[in-house]
N, C-alpha and C. Protein backbone atom coordinates (compact mmCIF):
# COMPACT_ATOMS: atom_id res chain seq x y z
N UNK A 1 0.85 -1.18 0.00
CA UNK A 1 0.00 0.00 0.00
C UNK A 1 0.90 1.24 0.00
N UNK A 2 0.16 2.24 -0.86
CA UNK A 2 1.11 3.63 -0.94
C UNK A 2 0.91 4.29 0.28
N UNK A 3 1.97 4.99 1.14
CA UNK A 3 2.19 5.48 2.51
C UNK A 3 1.75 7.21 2.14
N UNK A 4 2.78 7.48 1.54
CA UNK A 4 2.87 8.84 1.55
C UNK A 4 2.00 10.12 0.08
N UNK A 5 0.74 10.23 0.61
CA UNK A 5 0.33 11.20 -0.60
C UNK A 5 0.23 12.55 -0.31
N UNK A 6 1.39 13.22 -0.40
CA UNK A 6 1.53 14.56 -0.58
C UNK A 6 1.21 15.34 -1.37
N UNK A 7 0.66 14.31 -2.70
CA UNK A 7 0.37 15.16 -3.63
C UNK A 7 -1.29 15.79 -3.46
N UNK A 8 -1.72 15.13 -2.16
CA UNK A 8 -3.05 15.36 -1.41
C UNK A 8 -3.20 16.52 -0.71
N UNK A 9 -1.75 16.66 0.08
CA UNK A 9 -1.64 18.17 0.62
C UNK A 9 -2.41 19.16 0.00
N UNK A 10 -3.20 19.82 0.37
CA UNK A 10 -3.06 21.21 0.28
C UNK A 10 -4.54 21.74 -0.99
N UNK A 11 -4.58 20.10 -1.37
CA UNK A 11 -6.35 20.20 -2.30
C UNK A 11 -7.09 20.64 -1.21
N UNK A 12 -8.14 21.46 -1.99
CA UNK A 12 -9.46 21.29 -1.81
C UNK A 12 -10.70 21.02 -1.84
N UNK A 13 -11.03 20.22 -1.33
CA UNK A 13 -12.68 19.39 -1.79
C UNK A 13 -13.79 19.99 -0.68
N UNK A 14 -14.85 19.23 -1.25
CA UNK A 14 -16.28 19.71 -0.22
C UNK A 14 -16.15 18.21 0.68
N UNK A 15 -17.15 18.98 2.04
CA UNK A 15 -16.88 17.74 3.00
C UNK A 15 -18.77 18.29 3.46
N UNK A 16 -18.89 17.10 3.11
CA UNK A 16 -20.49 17.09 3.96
C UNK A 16 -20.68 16.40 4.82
N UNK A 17 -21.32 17.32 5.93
CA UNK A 17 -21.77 16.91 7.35
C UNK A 17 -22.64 15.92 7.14
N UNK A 18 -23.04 14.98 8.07
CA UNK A 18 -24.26 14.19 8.37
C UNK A 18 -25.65 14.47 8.12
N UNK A 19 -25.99 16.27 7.81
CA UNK A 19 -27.37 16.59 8.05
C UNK A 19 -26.92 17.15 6.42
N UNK A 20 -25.92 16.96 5.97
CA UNK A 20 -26.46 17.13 4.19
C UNK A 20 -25.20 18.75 4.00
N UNK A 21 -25.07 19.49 4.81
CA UNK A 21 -24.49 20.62 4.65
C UNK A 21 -23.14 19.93 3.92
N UNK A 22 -22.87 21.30 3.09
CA UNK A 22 -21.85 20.96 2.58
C UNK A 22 -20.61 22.26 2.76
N UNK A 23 -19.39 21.96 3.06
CA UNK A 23 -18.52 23.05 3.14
C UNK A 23 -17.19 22.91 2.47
N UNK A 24 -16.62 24.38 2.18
CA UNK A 24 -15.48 23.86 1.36
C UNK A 24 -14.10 23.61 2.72
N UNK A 25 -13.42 22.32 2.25
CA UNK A 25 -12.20 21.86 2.95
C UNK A 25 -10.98 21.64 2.20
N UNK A 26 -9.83 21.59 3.16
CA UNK A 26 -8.64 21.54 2.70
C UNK A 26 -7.80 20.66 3.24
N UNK A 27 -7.16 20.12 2.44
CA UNK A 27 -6.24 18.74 3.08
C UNK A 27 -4.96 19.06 3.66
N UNK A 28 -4.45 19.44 5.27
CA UNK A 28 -3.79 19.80 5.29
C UNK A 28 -2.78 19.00 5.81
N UNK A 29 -2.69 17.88 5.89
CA UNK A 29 -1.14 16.54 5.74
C UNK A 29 -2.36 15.17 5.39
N UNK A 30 -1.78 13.97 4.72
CA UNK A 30 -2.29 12.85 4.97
C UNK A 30 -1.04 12.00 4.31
N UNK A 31 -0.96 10.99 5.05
CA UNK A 31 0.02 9.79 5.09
C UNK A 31 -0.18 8.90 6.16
N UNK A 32 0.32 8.03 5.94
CA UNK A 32 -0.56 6.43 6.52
C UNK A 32 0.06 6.46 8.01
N UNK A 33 1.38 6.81 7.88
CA UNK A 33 2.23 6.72 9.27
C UNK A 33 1.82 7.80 10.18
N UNK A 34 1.26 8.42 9.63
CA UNK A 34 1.12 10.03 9.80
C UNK A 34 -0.04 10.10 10.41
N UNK A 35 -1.05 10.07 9.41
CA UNK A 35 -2.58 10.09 9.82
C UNK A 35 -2.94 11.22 8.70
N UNK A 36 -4.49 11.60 9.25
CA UNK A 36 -5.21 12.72 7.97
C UNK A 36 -5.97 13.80 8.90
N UNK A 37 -5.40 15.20 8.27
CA UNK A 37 -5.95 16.24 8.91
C UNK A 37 -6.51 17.15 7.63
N UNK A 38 -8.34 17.53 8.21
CA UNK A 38 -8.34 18.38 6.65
C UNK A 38 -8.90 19.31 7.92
N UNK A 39 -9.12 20.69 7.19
CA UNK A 39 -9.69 21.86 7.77
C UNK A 39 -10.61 22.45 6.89
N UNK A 40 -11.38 23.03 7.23
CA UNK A 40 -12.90 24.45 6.75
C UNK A 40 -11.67 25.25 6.18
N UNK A 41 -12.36 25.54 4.77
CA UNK A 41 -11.35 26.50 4.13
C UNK A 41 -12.01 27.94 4.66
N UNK A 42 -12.90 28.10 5.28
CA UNK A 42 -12.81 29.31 5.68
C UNK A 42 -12.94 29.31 7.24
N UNK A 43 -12.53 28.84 7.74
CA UNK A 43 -11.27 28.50 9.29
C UNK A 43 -10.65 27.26 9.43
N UNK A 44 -9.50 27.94 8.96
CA UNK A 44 -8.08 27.23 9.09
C UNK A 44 -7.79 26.11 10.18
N UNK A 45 -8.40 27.07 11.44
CA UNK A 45 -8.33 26.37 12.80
C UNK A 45 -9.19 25.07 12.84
N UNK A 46 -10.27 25.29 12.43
CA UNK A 46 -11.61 24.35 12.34
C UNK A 46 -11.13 23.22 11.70
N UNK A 47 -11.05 22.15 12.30
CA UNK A 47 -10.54 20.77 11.62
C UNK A 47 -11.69 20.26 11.73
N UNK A 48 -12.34 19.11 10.42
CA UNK A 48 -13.51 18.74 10.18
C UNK A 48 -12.83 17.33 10.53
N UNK A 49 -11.96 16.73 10.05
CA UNK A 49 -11.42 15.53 9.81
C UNK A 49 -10.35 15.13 10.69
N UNK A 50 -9.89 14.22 11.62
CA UNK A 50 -8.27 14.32 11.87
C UNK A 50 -8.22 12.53 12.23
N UNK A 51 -7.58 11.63 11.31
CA UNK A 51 -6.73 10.57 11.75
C UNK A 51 -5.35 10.21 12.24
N UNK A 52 -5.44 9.70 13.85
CA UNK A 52 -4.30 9.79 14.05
C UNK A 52 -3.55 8.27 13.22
N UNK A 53 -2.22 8.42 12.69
CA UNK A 53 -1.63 7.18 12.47
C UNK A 53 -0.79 6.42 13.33
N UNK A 54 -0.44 5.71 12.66
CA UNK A 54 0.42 4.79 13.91
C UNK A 54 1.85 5.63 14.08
N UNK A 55 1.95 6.40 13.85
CA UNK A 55 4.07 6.93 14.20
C UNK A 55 3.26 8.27 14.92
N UNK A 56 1.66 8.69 14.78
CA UNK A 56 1.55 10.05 15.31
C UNK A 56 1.96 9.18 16.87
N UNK A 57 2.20 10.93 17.36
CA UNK A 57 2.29 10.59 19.21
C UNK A 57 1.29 10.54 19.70
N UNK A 58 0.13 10.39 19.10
CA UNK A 58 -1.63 10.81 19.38
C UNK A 58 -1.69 9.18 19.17
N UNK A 59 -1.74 8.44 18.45
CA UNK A 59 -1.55 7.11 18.50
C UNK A 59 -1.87 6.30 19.73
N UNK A 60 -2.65 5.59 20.21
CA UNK A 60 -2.65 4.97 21.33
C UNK A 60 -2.04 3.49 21.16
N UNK A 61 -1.39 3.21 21.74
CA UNK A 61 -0.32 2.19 21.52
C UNK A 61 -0.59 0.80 22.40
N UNK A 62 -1.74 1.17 23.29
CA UNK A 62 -2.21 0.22 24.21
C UNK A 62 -3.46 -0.61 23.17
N UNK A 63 -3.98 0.04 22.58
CA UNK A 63 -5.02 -0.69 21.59
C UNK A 63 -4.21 -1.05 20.24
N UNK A 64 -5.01 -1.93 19.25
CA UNK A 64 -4.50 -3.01 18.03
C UNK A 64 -5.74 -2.02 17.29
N UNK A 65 -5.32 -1.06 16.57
CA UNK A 65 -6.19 -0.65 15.32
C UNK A 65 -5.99 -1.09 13.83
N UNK A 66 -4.69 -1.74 14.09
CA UNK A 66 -4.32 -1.51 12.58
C UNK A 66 -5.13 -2.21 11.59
N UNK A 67 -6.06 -3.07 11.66
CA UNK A 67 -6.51 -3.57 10.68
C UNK A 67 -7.72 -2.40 10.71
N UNK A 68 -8.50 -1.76 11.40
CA UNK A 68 -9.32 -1.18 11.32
C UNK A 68 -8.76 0.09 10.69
N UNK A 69 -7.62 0.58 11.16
CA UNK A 69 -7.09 2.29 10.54
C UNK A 69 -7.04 2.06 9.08
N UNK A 70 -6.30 0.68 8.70
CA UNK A 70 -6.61 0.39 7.26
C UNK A 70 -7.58 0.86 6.43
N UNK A 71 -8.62 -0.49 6.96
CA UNK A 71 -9.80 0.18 6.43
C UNK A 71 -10.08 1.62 5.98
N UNK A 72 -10.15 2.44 7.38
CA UNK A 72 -10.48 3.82 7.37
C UNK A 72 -9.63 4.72 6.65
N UNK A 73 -8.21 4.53 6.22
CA UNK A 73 -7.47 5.22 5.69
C UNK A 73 -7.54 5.40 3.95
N UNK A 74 -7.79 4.03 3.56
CA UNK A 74 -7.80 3.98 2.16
C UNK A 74 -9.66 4.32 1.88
N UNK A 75 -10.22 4.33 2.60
CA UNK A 75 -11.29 4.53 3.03
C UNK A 75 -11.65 6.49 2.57
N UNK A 76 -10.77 6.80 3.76
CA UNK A 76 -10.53 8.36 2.97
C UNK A 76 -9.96 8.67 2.26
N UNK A 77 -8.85 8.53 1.81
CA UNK A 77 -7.94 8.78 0.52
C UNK A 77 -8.99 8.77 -0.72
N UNK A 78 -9.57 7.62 -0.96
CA UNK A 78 -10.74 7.66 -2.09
C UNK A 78 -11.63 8.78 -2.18
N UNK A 79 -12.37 9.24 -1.20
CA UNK A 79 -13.41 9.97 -1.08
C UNK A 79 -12.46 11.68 -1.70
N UNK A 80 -11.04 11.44 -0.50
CA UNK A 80 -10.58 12.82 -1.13
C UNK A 80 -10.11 12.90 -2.58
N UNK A 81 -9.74 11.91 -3.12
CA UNK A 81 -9.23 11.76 -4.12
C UNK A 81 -10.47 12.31 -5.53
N UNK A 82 -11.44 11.70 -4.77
CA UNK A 82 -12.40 11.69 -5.96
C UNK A 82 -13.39 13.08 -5.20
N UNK A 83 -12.75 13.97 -4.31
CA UNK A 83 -12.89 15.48 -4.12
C UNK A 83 -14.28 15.70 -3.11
N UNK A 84 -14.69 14.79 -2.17
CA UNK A 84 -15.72 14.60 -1.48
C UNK A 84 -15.68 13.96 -0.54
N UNK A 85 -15.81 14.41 0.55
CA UNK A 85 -15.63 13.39 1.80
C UNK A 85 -16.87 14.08 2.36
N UNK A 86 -17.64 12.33 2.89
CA UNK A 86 -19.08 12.11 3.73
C UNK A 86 -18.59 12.17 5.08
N UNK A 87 -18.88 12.94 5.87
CA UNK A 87 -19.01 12.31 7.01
C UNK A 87 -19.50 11.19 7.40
N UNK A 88 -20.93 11.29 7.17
CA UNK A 88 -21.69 10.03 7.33
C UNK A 88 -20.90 8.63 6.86
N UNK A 89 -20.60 8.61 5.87
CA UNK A 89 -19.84 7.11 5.35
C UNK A 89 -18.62 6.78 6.30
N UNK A 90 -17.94 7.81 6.53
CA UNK A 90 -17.07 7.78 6.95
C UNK A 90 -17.47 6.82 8.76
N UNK A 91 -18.40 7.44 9.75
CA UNK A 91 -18.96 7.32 10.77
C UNK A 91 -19.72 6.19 10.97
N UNK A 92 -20.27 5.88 9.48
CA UNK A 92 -20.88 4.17 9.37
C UNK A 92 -20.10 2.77 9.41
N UNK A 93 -18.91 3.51 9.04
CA UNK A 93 -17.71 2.61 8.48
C UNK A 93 -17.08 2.87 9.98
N UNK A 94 -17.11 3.41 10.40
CA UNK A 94 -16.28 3.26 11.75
C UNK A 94 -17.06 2.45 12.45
N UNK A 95 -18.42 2.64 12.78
CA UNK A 95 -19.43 1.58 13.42
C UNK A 95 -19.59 0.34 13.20
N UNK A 96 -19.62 0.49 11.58
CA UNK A 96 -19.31 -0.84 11.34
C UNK A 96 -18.62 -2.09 11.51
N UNK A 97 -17.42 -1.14 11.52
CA UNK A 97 -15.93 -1.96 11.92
C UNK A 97 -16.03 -2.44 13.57
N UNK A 98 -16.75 -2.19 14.69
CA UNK A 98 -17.10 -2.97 15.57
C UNK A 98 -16.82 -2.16 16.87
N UNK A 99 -16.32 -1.00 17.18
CA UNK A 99 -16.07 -0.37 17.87
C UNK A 99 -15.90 1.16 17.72
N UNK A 100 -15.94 2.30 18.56
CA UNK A 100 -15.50 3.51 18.47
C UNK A 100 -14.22 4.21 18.84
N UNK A 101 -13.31 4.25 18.43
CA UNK A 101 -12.11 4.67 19.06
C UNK A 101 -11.57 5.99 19.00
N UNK A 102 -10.68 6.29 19.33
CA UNK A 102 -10.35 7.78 19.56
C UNK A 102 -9.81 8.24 18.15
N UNK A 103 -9.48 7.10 17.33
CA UNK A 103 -8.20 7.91 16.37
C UNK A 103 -9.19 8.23 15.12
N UNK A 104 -10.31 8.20 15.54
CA UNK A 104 -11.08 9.13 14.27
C UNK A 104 -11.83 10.13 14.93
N UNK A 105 -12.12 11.62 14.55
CA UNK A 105 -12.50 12.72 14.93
C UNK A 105 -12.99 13.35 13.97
N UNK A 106 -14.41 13.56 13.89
CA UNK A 106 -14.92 14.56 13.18
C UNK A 106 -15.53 15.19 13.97
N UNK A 107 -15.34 16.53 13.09
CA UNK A 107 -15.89 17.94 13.22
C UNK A 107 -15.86 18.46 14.65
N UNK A 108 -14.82 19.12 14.79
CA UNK A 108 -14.46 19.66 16.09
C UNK A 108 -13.05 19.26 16.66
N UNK A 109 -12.45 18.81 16.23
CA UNK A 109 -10.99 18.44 17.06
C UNK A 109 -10.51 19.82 17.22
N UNK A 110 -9.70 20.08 17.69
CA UNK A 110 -8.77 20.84 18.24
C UNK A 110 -7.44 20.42 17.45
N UNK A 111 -6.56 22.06 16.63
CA UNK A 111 -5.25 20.99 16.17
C UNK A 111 -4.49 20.25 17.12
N UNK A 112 -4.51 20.17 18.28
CA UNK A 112 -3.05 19.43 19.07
C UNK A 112 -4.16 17.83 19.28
N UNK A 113 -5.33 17.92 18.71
CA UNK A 113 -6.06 16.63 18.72
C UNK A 113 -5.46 15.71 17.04
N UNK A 114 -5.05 16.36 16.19
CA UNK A 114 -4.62 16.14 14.91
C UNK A 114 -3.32 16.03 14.99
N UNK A 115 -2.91 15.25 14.09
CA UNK A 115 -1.89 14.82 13.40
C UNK A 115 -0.61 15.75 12.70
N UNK A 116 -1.55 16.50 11.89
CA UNK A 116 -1.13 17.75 11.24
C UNK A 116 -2.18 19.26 11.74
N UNK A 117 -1.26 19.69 12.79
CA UNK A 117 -1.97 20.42 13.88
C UNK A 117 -1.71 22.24 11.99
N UNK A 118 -2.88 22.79 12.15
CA UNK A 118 -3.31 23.78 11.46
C UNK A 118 -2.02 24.76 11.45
């Protein structure tokens, strides 16, 4: 699997909330080791998105995500790739996968909650 897409940095796509709203966002780091941080292009601060990865220090090291971060990672890469990220899909797919854990955060993190702090 490809680790590092930088060439993701710094796009911007729409990210729709759960209740249908749609806003414009910006990808501001994603890589697998890393994790994925996007922000509201019109506040910077405002992180909609933030995955921590396994090398972040946000990482919890006491839990086994990795087959699940999988999932969720290539999971988003697609959605950004193809310039749209659901919340909702995103939040189903976490449920799905059998548990709730910390290393996915929408809408509202704080940057020192992210990976790639704003």
């Amino acid at each position: 699997m490809k680790t590092d897409y930088e060439e993701l940095e710094g796009k911007e796509i729409d990210y729709v909330y759960k209740d249908g709203e749609k806003v414009k966002a910006k990808v501001v780091g994603c890589n697998y080791d890393i994790g994925i941080s996007i922000v509201r292009i019109d506040n910077l601060s405002h992180h909609v998105v933030c995955f921590n990865g396994p090398m972040s220090p946000l990482w919890d090291k006491r839990h086994h995500y990795a087959n699940e971060y999988d999932t969720m990672f290539v999971l988003a890469v697609r959605m950004i790739e193809k310039g749209t990220v659901f919340v909702k899909v995103l939040d189903d797919n976490r449920r799905q996968l059998g548990h709730i854990n910390p290393l996915y955060l929408f809408d509202g993190p704080t940057p020192s909650m992210c990976p790639f702090g704003a």
